[in-house]
PDB file of N, CA and C in Angstrom:
ATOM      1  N   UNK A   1     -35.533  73.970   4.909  1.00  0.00           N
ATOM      2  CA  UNK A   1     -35.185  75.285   4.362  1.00  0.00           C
ATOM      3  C   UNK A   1     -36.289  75.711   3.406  1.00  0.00           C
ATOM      4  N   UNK A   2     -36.404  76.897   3.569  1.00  0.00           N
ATOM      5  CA  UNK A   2     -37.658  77.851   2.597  1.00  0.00           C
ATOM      6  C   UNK A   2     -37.111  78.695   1.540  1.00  0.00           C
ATOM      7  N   UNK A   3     -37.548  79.205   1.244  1.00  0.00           N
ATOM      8  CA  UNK A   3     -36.918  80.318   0.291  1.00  0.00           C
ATOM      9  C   UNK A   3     -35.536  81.108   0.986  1.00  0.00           C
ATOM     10  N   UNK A   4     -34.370  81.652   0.519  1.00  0.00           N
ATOM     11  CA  UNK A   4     -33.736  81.938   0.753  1.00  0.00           C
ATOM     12  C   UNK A   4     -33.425  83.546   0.060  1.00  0.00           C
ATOM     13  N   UNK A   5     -33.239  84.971   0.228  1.00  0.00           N
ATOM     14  CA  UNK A   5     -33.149  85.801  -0.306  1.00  0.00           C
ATOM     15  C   UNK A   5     -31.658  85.711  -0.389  1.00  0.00           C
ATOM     16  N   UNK A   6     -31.331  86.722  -1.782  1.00  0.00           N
ATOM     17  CA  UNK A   6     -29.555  86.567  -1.754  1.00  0.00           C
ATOM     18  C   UNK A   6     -29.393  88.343  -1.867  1.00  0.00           C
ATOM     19  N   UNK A   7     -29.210  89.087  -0.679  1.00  0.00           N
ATOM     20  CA  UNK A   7     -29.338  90.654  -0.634  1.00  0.00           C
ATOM     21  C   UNK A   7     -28.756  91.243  -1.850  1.00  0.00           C
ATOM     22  N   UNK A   8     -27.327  90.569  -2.228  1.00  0.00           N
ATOM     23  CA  UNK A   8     -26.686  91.457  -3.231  1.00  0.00           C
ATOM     24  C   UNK A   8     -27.253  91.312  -4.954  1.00  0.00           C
ATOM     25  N   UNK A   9     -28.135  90.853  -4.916  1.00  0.00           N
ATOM     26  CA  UNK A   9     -28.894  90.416  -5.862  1.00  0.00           C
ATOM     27  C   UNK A   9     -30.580  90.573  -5.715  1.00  0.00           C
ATOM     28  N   UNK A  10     -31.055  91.241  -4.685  1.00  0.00           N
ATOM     29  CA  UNK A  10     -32.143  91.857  -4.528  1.00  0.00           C
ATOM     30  C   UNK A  10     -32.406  93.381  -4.773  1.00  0.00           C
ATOM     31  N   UNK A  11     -33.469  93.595  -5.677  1.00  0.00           N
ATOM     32  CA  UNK A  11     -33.559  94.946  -6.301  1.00  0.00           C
ATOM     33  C   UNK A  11     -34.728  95.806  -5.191  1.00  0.00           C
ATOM     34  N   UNK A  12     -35.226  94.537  -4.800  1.00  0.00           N
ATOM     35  CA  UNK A  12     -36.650  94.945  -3.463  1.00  0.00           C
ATOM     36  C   UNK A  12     -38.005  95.194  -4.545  1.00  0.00           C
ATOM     37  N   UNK A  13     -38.337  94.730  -5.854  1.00  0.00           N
ATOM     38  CA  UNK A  13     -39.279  95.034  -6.347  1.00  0.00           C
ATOM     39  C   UNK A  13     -40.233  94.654  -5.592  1.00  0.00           C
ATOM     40  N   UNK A  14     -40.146  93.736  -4.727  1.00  0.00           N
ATOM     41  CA  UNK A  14     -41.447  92.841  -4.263  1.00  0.00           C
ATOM     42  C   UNK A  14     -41.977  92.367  -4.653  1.00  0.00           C
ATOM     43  N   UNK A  15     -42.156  91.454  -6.041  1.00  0.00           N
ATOM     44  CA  UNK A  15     -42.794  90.432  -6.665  1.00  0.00           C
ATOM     45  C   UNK A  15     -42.993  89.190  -5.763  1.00  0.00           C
ATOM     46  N   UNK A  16     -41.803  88.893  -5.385  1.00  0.00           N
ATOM     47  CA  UNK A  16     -41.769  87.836  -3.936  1.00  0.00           C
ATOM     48  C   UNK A  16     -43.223  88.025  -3.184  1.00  0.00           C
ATOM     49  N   UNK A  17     -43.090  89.042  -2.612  1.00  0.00           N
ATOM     50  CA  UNK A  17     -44.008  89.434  -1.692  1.00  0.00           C
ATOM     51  C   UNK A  17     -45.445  89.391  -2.166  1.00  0.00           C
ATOM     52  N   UNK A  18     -45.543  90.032  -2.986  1.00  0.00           N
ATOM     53  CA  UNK A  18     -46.985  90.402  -4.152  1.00  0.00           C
ATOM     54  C   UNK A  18     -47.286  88.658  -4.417  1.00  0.00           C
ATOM     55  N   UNK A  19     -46.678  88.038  -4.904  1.00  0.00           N
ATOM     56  CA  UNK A  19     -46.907  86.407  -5.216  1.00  0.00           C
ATOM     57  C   UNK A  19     -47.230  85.423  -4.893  1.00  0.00           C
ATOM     58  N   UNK A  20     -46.506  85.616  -3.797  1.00  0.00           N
ATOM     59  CA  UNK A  20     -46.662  84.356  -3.043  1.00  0.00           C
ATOM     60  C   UNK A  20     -47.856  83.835  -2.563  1.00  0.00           C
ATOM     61  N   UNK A  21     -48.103  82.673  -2.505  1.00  0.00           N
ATOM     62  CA  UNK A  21     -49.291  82.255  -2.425  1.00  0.00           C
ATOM     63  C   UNK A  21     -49.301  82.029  -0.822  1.00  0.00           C
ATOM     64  N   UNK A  22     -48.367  82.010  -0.274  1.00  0.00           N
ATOM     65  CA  UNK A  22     -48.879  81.438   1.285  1.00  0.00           C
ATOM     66  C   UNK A  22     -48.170  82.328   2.075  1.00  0.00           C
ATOM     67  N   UNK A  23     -47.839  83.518   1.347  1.00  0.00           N
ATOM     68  CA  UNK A  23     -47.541  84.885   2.296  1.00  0.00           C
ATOM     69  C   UNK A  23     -46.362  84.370   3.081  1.00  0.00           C
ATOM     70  N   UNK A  24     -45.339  84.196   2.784  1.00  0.00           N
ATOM     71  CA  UNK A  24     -44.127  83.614   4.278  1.00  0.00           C
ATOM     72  C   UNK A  24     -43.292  84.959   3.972  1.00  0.00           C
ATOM     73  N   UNK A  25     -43.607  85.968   3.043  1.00  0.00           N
ATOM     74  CA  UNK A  25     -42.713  87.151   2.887  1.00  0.00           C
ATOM     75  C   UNK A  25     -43.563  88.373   3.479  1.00  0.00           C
ATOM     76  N   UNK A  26     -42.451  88.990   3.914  1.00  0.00           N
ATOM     77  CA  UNK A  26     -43.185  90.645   5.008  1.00  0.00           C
ATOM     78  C   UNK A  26     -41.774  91.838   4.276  1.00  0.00           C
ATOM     79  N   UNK A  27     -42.451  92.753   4.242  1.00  0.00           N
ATOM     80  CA  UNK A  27     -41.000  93.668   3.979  1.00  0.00           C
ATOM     81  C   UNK A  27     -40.513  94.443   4.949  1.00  0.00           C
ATOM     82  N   UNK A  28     -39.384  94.823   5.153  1.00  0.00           N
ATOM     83  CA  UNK A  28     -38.366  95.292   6.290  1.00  0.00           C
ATOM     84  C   UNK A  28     -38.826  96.885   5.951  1.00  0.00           C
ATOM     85  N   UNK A  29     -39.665  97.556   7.447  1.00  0.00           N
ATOM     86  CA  UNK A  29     -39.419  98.710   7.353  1.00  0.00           C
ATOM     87  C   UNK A  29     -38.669  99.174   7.568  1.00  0.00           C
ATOM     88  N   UNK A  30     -37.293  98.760   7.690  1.00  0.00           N
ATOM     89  CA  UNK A  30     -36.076  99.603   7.969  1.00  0.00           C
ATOM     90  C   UNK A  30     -35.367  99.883   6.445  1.00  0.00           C
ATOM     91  N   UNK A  31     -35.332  98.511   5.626  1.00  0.00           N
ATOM     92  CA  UNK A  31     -34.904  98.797   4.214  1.00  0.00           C
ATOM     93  C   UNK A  31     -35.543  98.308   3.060  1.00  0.00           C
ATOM     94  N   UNK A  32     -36.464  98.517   3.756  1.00  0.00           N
ATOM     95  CA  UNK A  32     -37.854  98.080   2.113  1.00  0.00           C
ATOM     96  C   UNK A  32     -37.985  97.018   1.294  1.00  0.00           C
ATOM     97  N   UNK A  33     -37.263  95.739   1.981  1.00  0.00           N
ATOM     98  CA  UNK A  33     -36.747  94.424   1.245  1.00  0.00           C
ATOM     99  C   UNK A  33     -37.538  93.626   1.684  1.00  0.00           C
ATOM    100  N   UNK A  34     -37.799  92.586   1.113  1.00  0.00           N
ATOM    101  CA  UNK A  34     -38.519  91.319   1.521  1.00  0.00           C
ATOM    102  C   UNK A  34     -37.725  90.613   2.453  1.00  0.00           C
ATOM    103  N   UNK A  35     -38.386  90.181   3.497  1.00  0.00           N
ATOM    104  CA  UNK A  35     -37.506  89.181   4.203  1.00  0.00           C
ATOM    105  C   UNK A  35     -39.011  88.146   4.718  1.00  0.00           C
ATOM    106  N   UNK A  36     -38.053  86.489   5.118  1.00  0.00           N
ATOM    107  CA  UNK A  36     -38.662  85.524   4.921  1.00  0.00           C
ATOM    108  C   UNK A  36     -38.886  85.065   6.286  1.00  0.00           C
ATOM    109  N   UNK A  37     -40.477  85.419   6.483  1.00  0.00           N
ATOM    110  CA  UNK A  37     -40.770  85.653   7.860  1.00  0.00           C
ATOM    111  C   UNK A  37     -41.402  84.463   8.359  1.00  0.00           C
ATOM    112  N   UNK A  38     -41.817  84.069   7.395  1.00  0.00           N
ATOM    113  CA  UNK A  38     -42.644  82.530   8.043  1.00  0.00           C
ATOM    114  C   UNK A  38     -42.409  80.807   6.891  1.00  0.00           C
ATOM    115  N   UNK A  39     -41.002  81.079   7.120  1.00  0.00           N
ATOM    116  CA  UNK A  39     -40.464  79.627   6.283  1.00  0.00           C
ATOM    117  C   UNK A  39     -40.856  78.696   6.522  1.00  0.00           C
ATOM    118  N   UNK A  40     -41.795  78.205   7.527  1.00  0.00           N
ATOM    119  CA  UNK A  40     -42.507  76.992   7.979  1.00  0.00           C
ATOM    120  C   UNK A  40     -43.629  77.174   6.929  1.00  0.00           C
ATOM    121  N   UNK A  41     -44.200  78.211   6.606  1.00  0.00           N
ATOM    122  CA  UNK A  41     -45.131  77.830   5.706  1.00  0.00           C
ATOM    123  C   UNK A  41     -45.128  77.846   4.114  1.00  0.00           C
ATOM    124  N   UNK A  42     -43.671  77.727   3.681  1.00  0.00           N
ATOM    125  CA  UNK A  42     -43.717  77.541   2.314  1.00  0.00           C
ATOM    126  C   UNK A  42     -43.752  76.529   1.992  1.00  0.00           C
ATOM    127  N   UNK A  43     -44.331  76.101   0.858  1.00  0.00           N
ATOM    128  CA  UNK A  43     -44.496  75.179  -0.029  1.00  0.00           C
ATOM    129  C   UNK A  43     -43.891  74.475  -0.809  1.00  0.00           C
ATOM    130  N   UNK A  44     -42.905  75.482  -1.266  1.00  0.00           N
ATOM    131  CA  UNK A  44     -41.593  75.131  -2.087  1.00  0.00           C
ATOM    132  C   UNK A  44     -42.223  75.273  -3.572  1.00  0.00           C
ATOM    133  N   UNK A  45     -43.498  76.118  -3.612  1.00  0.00           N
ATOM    134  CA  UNK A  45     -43.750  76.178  -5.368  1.00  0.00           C
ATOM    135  C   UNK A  45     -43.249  76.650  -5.914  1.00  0.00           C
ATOM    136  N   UNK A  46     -42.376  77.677  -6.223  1.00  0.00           N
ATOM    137  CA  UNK A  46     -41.008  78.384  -6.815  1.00  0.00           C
ATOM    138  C   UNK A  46     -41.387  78.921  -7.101  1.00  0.00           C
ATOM    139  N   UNK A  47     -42.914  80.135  -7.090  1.00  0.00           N
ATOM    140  CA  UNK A  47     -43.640  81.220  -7.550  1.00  0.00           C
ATOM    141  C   UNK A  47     -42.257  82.457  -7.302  1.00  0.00           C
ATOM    142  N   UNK A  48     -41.820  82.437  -6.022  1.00  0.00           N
ATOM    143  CA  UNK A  48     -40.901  83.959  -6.021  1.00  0.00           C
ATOM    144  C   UNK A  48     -39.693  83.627  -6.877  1.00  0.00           C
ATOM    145  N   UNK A  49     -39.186  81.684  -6.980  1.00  0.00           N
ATOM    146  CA  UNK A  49     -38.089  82.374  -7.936  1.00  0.00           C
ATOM    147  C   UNK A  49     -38.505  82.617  -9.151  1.00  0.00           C
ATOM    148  N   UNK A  50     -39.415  81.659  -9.688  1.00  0.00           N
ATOM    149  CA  UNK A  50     -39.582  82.179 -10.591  1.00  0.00           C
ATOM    150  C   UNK A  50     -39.898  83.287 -11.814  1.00  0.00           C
ATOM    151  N   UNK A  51     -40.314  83.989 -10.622  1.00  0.00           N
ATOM    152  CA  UNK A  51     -40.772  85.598 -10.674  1.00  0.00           C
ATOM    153  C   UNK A  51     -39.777  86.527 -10.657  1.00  0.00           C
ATOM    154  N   UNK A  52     -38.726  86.180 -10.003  1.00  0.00           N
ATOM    155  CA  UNK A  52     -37.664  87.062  -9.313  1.00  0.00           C
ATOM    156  C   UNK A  52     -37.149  87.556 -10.928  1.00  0.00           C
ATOM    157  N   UNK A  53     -36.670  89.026 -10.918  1.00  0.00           N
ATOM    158  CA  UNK A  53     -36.301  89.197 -12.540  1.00  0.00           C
ATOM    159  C   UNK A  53     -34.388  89.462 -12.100  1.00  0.00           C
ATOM    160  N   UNK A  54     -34.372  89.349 -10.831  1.00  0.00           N
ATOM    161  CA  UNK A  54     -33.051  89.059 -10.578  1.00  0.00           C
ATOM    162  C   UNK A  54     -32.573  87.907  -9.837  1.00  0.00           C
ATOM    163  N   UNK A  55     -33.264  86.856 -10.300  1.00  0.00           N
ATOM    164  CA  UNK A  55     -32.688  85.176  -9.364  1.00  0.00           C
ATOM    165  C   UNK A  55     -31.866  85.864  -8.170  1.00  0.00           C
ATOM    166  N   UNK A  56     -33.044  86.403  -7.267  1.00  0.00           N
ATOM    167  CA  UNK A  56     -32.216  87.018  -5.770  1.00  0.00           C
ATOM    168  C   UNK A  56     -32.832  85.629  -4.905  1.00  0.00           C
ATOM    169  N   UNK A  57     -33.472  84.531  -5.569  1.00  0.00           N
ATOM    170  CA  UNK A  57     -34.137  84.050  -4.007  1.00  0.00           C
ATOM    171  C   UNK A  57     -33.765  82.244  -4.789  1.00  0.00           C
ATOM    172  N   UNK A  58     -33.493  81.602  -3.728  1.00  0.00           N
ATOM    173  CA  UNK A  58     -33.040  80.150  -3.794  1.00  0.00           C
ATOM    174  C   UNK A  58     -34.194  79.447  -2.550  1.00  0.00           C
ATOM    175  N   UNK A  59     -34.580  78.579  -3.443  1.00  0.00           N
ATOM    176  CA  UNK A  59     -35.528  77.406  -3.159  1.00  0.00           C
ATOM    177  C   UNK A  59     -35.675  76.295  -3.180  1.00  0.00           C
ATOM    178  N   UNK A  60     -35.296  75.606  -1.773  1.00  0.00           N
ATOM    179  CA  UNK A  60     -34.363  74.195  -1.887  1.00  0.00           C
ATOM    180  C   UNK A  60     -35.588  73.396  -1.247  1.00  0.00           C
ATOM    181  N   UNK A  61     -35.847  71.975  -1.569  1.00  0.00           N
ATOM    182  CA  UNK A  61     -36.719  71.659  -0.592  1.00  0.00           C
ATOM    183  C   UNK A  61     -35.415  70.482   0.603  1.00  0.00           C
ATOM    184  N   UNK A  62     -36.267  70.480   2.017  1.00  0.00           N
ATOM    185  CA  UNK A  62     -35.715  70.050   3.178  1.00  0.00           C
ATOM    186  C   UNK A  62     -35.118  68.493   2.591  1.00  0.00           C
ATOM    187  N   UNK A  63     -34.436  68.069   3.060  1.00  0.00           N
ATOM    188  CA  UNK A  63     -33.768  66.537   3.109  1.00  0.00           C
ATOM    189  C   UNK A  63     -34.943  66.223   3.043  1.00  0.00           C
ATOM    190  N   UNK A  64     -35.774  66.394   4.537  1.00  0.00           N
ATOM    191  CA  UNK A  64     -36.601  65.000   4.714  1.00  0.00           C
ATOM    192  C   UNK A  64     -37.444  64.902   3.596  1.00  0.00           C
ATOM    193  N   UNK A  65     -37.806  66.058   2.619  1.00  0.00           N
ATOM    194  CA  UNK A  65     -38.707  65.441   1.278  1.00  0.00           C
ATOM    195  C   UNK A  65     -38.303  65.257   0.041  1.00  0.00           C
ATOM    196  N   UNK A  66     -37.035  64.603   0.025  1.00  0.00           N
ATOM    197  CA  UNK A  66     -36.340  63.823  -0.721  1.00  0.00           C
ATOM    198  C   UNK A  66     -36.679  62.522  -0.740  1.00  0.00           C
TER     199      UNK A  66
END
């Protein structure tokens, strides 16, 4: 699992997007939101939550890197 957006708690500033270091966010031209287009390539550095000024995005890392 990659970043996770939580809609009712997304304002769509795009900081996510603007941040991220390995780009896995694209925004929806249908509703101007970030969505998480390439979860294979996150990292798990917590740049979008940490950024997020509304904790809209959850960042878990996978079992196997436990």
């Amino acid at each position: 699992m990659s970043a996770k957006i939580d809609y009712q708690r997304c304002i769509g500033c795009q900081k996510c997007y603007d941040l991220c270091p390995e780009d896995i966010f694209s925004i929806s031209d249908e509703t101007g939101l970030p969505v998480v287009s390439y979860p294979e390539e996150c990292w798990f550095c917590g740049v979008c939550w940490m950024m997020c000024p509304k904790r809209a995005i959850d960042v878990r890392l996978p079992a196997s890197l436990w």
